[in-house]
Protein backbone atom coordinates (compact mmCIF):
# COMPACT_ATOMS: atom_id res chain seq x y z
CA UNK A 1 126.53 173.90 170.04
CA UNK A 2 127.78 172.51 173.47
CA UNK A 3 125.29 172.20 176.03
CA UNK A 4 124.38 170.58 179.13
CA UNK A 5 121.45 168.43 179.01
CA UNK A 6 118.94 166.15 181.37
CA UNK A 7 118.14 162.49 180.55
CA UNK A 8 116.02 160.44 183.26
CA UNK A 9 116.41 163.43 185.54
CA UNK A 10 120.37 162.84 185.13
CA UNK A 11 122.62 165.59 183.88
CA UNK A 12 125.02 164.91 180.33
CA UNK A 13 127.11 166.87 178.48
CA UNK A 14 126.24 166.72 174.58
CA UNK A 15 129.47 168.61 172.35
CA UNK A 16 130.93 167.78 169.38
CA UNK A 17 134.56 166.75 169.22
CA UNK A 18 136.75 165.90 166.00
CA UNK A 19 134.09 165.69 163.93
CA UNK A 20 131.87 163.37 166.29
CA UNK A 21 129.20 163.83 168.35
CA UNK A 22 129.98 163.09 172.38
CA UNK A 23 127.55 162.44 174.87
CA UNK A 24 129.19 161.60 178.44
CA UNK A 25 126.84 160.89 181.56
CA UNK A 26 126.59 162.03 184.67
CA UNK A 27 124.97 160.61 188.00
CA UNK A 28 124.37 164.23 189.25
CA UNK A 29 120.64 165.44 189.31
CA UNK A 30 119.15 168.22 187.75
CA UNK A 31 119.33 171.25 189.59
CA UNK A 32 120.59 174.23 189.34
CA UNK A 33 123.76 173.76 191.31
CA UNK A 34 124.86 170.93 189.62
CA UNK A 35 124.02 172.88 186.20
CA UNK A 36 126.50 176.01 186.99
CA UNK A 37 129.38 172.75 188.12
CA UNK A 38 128.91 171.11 184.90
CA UNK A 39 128.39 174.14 182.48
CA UNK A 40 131.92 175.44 184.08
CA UNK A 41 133.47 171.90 183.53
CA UNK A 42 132.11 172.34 179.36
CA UNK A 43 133.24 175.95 179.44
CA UNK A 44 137.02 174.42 179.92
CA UNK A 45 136.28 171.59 177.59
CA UNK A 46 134.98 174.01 174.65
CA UNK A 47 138.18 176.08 175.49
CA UNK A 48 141.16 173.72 174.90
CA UNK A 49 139.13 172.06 171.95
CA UNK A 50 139.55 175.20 170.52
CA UNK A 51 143.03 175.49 171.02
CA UNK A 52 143.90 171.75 170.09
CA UNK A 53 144.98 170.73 173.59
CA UNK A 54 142.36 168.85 174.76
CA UNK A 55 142.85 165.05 176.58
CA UNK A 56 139.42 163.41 176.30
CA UNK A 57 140.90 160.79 178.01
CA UNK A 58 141.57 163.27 181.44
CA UNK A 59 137.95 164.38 181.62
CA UNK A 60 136.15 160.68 180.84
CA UNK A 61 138.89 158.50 182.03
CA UNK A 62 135.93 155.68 181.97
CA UNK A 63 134.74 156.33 178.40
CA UNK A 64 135.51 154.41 175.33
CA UNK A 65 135.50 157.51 173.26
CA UNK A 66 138.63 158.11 174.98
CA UNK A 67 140.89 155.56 173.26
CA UNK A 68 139.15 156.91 169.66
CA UNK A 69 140.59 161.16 170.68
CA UNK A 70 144.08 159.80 172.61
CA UNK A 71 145.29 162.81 172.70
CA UNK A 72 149.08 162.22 170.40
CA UNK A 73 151.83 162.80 173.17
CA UNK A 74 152.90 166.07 170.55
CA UNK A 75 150.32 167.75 172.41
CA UNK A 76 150.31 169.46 175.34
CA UNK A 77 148.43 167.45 177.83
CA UNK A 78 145.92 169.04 179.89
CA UNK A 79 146.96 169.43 183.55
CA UNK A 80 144.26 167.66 185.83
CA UNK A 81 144.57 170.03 188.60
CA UNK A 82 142.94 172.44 186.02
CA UNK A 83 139.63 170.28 185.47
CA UNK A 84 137.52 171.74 187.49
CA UNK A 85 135.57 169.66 190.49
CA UNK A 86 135.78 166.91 187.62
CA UNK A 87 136.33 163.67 189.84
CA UNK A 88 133.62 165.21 192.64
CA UNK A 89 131.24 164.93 189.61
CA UNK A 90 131.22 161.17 188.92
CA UNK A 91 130.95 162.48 185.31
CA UNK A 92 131.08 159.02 183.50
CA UNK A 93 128.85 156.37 184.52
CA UNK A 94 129.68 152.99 183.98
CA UNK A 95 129.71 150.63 181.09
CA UNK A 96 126.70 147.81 181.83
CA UNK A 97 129.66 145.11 181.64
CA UNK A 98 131.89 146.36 183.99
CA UNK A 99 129.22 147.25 186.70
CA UNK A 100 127.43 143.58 185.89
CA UNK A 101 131.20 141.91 186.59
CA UNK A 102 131.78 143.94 190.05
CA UNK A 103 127.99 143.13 190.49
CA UNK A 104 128.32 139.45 190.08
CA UNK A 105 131.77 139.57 192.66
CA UNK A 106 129.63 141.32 195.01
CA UNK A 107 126.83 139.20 195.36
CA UNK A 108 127.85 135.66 194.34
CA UNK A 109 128.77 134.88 198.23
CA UNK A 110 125.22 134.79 198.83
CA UNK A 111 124.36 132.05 196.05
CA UNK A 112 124.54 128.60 195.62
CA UNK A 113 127.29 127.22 193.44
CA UNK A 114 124.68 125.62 190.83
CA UNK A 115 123.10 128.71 190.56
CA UNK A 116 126.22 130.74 190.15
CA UNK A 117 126.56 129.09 187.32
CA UNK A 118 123.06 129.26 186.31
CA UNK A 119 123.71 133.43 186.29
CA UNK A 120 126.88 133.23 184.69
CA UNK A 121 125.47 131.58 182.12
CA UNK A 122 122.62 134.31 181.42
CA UNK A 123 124.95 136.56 181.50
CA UNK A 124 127.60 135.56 179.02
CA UNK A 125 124.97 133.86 176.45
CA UNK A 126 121.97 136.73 176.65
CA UNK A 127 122.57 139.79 178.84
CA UNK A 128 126.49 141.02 178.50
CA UNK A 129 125.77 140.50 174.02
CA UNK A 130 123.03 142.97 174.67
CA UNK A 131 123.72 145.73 176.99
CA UNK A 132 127.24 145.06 177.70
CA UNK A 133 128.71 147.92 175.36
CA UNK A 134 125.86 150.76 176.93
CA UNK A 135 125.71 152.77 179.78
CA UNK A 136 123.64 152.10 183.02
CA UNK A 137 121.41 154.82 182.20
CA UNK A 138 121.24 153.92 178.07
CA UNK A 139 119.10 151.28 179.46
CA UNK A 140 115.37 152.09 179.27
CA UNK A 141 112.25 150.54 179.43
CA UNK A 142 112.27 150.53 175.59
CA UNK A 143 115.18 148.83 175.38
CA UNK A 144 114.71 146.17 177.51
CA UNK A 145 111.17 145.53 175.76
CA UNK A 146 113.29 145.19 172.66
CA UNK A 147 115.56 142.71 174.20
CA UNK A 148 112.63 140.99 175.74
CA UNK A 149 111.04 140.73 172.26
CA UNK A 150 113.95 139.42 170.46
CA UNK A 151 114.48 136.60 172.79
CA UNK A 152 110.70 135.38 172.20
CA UNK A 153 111.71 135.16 168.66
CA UNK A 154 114.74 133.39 168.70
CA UNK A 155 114.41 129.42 168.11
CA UNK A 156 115.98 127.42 170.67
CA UNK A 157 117.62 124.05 169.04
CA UNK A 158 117.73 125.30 165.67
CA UNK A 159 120.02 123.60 162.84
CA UNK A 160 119.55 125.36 159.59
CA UNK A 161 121.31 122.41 158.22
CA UNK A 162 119.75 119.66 159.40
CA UNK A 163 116.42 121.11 158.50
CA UNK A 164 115.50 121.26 162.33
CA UNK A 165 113.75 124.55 163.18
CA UNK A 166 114.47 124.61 167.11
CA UNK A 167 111.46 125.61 169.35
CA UNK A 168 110.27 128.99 170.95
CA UNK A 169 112.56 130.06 174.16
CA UNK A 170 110.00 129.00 176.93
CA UNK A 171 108.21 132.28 178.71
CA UNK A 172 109.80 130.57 182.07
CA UNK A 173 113.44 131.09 180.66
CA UNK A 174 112.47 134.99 179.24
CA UNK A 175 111.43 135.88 182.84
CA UNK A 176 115.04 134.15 184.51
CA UNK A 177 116.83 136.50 181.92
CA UNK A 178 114.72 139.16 182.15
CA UNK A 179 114.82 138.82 185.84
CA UNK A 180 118.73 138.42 186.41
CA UNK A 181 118.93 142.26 184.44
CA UNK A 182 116.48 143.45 187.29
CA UNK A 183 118.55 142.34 190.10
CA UNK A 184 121.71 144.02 188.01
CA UNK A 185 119.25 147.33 187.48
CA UNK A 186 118.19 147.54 191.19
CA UNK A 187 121.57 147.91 192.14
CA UNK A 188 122.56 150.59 190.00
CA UNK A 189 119.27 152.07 191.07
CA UNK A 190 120.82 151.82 194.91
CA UNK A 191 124.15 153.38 193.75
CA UNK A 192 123.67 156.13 191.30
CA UNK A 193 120.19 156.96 191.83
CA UNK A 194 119.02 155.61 188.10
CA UNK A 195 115.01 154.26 187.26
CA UNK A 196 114.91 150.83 186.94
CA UNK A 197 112.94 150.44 183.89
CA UNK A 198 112.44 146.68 184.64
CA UNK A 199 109.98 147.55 187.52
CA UNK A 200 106.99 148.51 185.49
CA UNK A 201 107.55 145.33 182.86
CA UNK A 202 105.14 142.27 183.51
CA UNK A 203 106.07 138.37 183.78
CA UNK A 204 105.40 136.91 180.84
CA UNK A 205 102.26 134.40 181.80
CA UNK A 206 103.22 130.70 182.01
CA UNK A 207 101.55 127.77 180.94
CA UNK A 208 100.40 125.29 182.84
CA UNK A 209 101.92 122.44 183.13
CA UNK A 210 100.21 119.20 183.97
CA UNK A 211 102.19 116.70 186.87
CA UNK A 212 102.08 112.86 185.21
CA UNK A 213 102.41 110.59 188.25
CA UNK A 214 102.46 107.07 187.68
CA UNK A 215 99.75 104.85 189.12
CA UNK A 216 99.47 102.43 191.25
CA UNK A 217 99.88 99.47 188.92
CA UNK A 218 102.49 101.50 187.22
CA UNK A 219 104.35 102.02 189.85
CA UNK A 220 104.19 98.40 191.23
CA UNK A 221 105.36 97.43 187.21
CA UNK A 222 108.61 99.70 187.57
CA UNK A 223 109.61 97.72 191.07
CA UNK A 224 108.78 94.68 189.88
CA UNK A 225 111.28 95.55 186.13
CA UNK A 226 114.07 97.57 187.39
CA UNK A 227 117.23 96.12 187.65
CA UNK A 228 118.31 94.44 190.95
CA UNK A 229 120.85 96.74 192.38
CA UNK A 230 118.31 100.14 191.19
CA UNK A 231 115.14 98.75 192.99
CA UNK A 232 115.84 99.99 196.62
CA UNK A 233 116.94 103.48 194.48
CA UNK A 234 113.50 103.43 193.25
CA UNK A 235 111.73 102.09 195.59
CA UNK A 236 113.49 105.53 197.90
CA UNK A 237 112.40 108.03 195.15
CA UNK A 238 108.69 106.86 195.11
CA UNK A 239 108.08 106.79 198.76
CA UNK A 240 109.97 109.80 199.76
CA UNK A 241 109.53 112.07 197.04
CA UNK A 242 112.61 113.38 197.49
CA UNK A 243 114.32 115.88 194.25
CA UNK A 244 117.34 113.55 192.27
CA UNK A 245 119.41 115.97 193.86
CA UNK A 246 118.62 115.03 197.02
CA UNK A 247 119.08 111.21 196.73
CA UNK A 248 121.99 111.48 195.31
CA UNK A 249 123.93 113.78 197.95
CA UNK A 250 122.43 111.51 200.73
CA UNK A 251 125.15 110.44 202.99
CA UNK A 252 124.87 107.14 205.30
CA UNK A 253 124.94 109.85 208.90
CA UNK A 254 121.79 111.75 207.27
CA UNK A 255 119.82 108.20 207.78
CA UNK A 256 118.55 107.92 211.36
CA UNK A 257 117.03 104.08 211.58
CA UNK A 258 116.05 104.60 215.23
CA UNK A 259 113.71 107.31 214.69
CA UNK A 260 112.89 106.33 211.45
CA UNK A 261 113.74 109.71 209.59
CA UNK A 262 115.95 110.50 206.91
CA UNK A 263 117.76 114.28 207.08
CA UNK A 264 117.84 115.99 203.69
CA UNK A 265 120.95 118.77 204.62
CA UNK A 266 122.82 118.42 201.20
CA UNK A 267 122.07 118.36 197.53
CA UNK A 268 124.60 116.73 194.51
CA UNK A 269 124.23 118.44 191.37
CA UNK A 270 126.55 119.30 188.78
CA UNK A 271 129.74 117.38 190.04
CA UNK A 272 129.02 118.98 193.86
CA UNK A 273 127.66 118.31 197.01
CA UNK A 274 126.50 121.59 198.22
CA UNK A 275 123.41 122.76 200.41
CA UNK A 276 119.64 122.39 199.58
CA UNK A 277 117.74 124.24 197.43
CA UNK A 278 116.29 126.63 199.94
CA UNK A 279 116.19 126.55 203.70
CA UNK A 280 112.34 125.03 203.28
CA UNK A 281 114.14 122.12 201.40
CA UNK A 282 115.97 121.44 204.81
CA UNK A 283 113.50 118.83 206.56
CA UNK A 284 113.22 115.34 208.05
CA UNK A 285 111.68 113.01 206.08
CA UNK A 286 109.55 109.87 208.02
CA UNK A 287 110.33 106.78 206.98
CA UNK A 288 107.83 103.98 205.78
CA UNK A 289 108.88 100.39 206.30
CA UNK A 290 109.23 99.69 202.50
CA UNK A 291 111.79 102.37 202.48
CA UNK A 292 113.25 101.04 205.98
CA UNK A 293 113.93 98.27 204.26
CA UNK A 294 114.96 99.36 200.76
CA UNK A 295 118.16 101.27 202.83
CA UNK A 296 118.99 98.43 204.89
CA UNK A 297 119.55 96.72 201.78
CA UNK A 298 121.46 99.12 200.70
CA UNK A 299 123.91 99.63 203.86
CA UNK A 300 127.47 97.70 203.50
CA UNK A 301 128.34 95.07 205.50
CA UNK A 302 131.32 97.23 207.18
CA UNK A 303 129.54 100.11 208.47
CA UNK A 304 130.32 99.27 212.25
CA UNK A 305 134.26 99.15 211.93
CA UNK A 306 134.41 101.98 209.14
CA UNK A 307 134.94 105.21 210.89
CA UNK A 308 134.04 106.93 207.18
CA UNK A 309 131.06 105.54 206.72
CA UNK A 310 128.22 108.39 207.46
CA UNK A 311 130.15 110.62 204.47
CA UNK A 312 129.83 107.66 202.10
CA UNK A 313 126.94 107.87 199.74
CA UNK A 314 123.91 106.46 200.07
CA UNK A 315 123.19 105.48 196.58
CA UNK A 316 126.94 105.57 194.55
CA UNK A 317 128.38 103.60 191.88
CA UNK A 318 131.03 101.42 192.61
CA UNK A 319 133.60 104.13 192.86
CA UNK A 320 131.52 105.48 195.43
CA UNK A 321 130.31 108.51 193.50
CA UNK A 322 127.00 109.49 193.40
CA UNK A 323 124.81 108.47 190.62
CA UNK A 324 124.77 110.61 187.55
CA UNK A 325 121.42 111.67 186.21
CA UNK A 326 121.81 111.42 182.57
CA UNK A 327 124.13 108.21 183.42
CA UNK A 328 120.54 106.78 185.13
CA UNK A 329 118.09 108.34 182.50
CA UNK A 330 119.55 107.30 179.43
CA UNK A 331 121.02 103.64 180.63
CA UNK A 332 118.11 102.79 183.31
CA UNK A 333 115.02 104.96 183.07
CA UNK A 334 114.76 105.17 179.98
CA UNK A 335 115.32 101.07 178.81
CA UNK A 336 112.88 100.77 181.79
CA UNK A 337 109.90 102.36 180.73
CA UNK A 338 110.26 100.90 177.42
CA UNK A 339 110.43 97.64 178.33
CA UNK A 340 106.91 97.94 180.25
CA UNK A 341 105.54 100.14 177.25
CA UNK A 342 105.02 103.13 179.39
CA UNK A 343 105.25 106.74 178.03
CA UNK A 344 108.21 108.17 178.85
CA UNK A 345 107.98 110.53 181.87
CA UNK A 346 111.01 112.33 183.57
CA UNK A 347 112.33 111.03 186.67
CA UNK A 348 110.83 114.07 188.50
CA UNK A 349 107.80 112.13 188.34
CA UNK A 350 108.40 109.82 190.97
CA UNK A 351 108.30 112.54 193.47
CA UNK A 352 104.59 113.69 192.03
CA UNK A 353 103.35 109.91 192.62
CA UNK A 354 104.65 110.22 196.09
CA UNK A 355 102.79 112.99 196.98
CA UNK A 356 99.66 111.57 195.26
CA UNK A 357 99.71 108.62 196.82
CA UNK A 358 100.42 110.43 200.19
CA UNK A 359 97.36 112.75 199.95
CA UNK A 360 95.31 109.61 198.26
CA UNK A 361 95.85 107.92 201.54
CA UNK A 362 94.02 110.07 203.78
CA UNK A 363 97.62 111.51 205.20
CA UNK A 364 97.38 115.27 206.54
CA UNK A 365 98.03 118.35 204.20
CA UNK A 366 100.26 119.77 206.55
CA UNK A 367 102.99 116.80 206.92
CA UNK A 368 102.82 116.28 203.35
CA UNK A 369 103.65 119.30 202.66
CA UNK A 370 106.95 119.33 205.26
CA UNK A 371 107.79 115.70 203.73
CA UNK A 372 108.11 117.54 199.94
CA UNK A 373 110.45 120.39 201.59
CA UNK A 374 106.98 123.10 200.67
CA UNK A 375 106.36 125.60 203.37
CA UNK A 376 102.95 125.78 202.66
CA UNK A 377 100.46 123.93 201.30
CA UNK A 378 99.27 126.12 198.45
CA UNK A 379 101.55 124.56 196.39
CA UNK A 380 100.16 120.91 197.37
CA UNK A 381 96.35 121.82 196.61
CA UNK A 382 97.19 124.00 193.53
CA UNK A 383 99.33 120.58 192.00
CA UNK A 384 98.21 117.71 193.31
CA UNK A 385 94.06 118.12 194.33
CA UNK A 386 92.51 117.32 191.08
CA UNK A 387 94.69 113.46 191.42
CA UNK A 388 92.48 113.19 194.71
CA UNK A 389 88.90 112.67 194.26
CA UNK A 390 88.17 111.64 197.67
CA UNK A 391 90.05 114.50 199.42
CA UNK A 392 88.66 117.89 198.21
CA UNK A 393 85.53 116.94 195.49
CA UNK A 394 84.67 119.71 192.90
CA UNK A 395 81.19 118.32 191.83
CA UNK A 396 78.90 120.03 194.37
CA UNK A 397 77.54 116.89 195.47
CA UNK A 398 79.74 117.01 199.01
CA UNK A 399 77.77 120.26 199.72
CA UNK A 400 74.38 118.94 198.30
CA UNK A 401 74.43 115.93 200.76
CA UNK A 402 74.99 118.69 203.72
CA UNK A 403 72.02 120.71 202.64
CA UNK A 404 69.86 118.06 202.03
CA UNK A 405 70.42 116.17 205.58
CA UNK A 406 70.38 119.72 207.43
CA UNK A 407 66.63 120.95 205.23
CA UNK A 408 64.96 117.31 205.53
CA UNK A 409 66.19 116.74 208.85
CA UNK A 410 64.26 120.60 209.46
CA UNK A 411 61.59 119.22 207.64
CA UNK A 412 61.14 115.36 209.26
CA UNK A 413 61.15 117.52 212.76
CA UNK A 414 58.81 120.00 211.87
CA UNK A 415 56.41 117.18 210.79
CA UNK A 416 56.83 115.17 213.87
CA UNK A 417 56.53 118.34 215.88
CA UNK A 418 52.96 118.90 213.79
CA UNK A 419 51.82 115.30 214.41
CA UNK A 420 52.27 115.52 217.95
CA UNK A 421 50.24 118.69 218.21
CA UNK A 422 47.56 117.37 216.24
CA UNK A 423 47.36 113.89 218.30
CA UNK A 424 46.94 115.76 221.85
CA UNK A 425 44.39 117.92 219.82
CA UNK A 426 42.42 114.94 218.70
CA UNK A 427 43.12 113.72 222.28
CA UNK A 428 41.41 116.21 223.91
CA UNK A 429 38.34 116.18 221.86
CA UNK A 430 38.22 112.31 222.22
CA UNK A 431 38.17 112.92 226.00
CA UNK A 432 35.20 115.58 226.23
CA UNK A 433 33.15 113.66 224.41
């Protein structure tokens, strides 16, 4: 029997047509108002499926049932200005892949072009597979558990072929995908009112990940190794600790020799020079004399009579593009570390030595933590502290020496105090005898 029914405090009608069972959503709320609009609305419905004249197509324009009941042009179709209030009711909501699309339009303007692509990617490979064909409000807390679950088993890298059997999706990549469908479900929470069943799911917990800076010696080995025409490159990346992206979109205006800064404004990653990673990333960055040096190696001979020469690149190939990253890891960094026996560690690395060596020195929290583009420095102690003994120690004996000084420094005065005492005492006794 046709009826009007409530699902997440949203109104649907629930009929049977041709044989099937239909179930077309509403964004109206349950009251009794909007009962009476929608029971009238099925009244009609229930009316011309009896006589055999009914257009599914007229009343849920935006349902895929209607292509499965187009009504065959034989029969009369049903005159629109007979539906009653059946546009004011937003009947159908929308499909999760045509709301994610006009999403995506809507809010790309406000994104980076890397991480455009980033989402784009999410959505084609994970999220549009499995909610693409449902309904905004289809999508329940169950569901995306399900989803959620599913991705933790799948095995990233697998070849069934080669015998390889791939490697768990990494609880840092669940919660971007997981994440990106919040964002999606918060809007349609904004426009039709819905529960975002994302809101009450958890992070998955991450793993910590231990930083691997080089050393000293290992450092000085790498410098000493590289190639010629990459040692200033290095030589940049381990005393600036700047992100690959940002040495590579350096430009020759962003390097300020008077003051001794360098500017980080841009970013080159993906084929594109684009801004940095967040607003915090946009600092000045003080220059040491190695690195003073290491650039004015680098500068051209014609940068006085070129009037092009602050948008060159800092560090290019010979075509003047910027250098590649798997172009340097695989021909360069790679060869390089196994040349001087060293395990291999990503490039990334060089910017955790920086910092180590930085807070190693004695140099202050604080303008560490503006050189690395952080805008706090949680992030420094929580990574770096345990590198640097000297700075913050964990053994107690820091706190031990205080007490000690402060209770036999008490104690030495308290003695003294007692002697003295006792000395005009014996003084006075001495002097009346």
């Amino acid at each position: 029997m046709a009826s009007v029914n409530v699902r997440s405090g949203k109104l649907f009608f629930d009929f049977r047509f041709r044989g099937n069972r239909c179930r077309e959503y509403s964004a109206l709320d349950d009251t009794p108002a909007n009962r009476r609009k929608m029971e009238k609305v099925l009244a009609k419905i229930e009316s011309e499926i009896s006589a055999g004249t009914l257009d599914y197509g007229q009343y849920f324009p935006g349902s895929k049932m209607a292509a499965r009941f187009k009504t065959p042009k034989t029969v009369k179709e049903a005159d629109p200005m007979q539906v009653p209030n059946a546009a004011a009711l937003s009947i159908v909501l929308p499909f999760c892949s045509d709301f994610t699309q006009q999403w995506r339009s809507d809010k790309q303007v406000e994104w980076r072009m890397s991480y455009r692509d980033a989402v784009q990617s999410i959505l084609t490979t994970h999220l549009l597979p499995a909610f693409g064909e449902k309904r905004l409000d289809q999508i329940d807390r169950s569901t995306v558990l399900a989803f959620r679950s599913h991705l933790a088993a799948k095995r990233v890298g697998a070849n069934i072929e080669k015998g390889i059997e791939g490697k768990p999706m990494a609880p840092a990549t669940i919660n971007r995908i997981i994440g990106i469908l919040r964002m999606i479900l918060d809007e349609a929470a904004l426009q039709f009112g819905l529960q975002n069943p994302c809101i009450s799911i958890k992070r998955l917990k991450l793993q910590r990940v231990d930083i691997e800076p080089f050393t000293v010696n290992e450092t000085q080995g790498i410098l000493a190794r590289v190639r010629q025409d990459y040692r200033p490159y290095l030589s940049f990346r381990f005393f600036t600790g700047v992100r690959s992206g940002e040495a590579h979109g350096l430009k020759w205006k962003h390097v300020d020799f008077e003051r001794r800064q360098i500017l980080i404004r841009e970013t080159f990653q993906d084929g594109r020079t684009e801004y940095t990673k967040t607003d915090g990333s946009q600092r000045e960055i003080q220059m040491s004399r190695v690195v003073s040096e290491a650039l004015l190696t680098m500068r051209p001979a014609d940068f006085e009579t070129d009037p092009q020469f602050g948008e060159r690149y800092v560090f290019c190939t010979r075509s003047g593009k910027p250098i590649d990253n798997t172009n340097f890891n695989d021909r360069v960094w790679k060869p390089l570390l196994r040349n001087l026996d060293l395990k291999y560690r990503r490039p990334y690395q060089m910017r955790h030595t920086c910092a180590t060596l930085w807070l190693a020195a004695g140099e202050s929290p604080e303008w560490i933590a503006r050189q690395l583009g952080h805008t706090t420095t949680e992030m420094l102690f929580r990574t770096y502290s345990r590198y640097v003994p000297n700075l913050m120690r964990q053994d107690g004996s820091a706190f031990d020496s205080m007490v000690s000084s402060v209770v036999n420094g008490g104690l030495r005065a308290a003695n003294d105090s007692f002697l003295q005492v006792g000395l005009k005492a014996k003084a006075k006794q001495g002097g009346k005898s």
